[in-house]
C-alpha atoms as a PDB file:
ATOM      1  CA  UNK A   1     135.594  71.655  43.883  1.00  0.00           C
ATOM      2  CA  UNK A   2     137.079  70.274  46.694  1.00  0.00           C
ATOM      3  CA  UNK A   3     140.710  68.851  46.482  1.00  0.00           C
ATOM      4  CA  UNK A   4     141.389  64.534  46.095  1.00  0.00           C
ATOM      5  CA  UNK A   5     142.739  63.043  49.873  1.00  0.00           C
ATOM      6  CA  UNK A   6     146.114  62.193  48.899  1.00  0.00           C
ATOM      7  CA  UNK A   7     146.675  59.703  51.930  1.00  0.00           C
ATOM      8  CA  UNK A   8     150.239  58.726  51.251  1.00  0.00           C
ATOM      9  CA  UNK A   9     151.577  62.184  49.198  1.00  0.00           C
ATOM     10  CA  UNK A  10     151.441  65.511  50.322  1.00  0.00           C
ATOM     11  CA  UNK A  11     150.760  68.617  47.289  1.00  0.00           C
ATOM     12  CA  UNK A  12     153.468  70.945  46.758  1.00  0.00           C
ATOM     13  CA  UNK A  13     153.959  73.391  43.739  1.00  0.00           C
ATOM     14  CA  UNK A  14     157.589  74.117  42.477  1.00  0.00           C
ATOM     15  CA  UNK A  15     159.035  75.417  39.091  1.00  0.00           C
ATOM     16  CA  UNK A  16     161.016  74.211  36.683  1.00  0.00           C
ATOM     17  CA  UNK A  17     163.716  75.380  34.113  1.00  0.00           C
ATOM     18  CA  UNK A  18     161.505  75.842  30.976  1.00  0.00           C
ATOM     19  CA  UNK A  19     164.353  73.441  28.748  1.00  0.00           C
ATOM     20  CA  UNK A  20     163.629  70.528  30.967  1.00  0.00           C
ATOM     21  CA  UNK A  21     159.818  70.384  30.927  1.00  0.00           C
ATOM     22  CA  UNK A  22     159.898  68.978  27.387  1.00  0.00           C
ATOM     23  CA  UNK A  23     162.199  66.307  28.280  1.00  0.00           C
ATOM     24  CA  UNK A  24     160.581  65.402  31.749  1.00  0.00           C
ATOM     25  CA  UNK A  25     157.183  64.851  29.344  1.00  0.00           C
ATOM     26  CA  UNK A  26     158.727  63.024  27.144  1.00  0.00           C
ATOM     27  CA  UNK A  27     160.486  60.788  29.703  1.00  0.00           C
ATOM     28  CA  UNK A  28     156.895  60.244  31.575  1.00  0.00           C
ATOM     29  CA  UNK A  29     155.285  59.607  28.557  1.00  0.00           C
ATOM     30  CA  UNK A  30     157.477  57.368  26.855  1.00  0.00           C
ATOM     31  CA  UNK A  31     158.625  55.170  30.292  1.00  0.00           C
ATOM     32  CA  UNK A  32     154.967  55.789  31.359  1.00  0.00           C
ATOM     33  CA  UNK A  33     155.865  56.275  34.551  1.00  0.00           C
ATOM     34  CA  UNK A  34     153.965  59.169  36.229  1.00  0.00           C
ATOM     35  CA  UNK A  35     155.664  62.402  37.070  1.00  0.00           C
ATOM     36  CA  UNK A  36     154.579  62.052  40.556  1.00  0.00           C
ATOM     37  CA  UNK A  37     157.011  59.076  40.308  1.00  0.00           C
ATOM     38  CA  UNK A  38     159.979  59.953  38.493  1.00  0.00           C
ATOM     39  CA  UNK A  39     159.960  63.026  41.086  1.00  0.00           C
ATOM     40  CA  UNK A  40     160.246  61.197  43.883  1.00  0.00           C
ATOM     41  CA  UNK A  41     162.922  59.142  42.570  1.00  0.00           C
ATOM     42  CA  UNK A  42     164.543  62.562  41.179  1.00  0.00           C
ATOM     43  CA  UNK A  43     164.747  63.880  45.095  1.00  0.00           C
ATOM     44  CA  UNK A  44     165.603  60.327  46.716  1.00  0.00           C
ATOM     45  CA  UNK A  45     168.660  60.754  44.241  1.00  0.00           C
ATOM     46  CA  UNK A  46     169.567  63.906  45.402  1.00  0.00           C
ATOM     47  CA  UNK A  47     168.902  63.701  49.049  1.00  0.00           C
ATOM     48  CA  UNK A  48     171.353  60.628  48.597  1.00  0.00           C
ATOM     49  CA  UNK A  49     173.843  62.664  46.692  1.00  0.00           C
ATOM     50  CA  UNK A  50     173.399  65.069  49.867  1.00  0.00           C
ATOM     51  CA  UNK A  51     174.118  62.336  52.122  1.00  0.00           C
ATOM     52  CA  UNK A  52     170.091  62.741  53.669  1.00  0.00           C
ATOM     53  CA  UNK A  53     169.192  58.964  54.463  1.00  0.00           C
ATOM     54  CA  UNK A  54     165.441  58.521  52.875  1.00  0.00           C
ATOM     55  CA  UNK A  55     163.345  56.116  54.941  1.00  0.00           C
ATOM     56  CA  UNK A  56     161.142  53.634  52.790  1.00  0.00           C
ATOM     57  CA  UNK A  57     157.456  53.776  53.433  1.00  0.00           C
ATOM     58  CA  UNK A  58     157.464  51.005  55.516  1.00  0.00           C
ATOM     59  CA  UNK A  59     159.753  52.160  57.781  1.00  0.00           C
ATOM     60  CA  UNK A  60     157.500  55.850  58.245  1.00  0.00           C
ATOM     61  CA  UNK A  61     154.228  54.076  58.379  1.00  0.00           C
ATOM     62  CA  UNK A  62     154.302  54.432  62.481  1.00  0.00           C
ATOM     63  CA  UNK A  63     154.474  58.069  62.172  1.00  0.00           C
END
């Protein structure tokens, strides 16, 4: 089966510590706000925190 054509995402595979995959469902589920989402959101947070500026997607479009 060949894979979707994410045009604006890019597929990476990571793990998680196993007490905080309950909570991130619940959180997605009950916000309804897909993981996909609240990820990106979770590593514009910490690049911030990092001091890493993140460029919106309007500014990255000419790339």
């Amino acid at each position: 089966m060949a894979e979707p054509y994410l045009k604006n995402r890019r597929r990476f595979t990571s793990s998680l510590d196993n007490r905080l995959v309950p909570l991130f469902d619940a959180l997605a589920k009950s916000s309804r706000i897909p993981k996909s989402r609240l990820l990106d959101e979770a590593i514009e947070d910490l690049l911030s925190k990092h001091g890493v500026p993140v460029t919106s997607p309007l500014e990255s479009e000419g790339d």
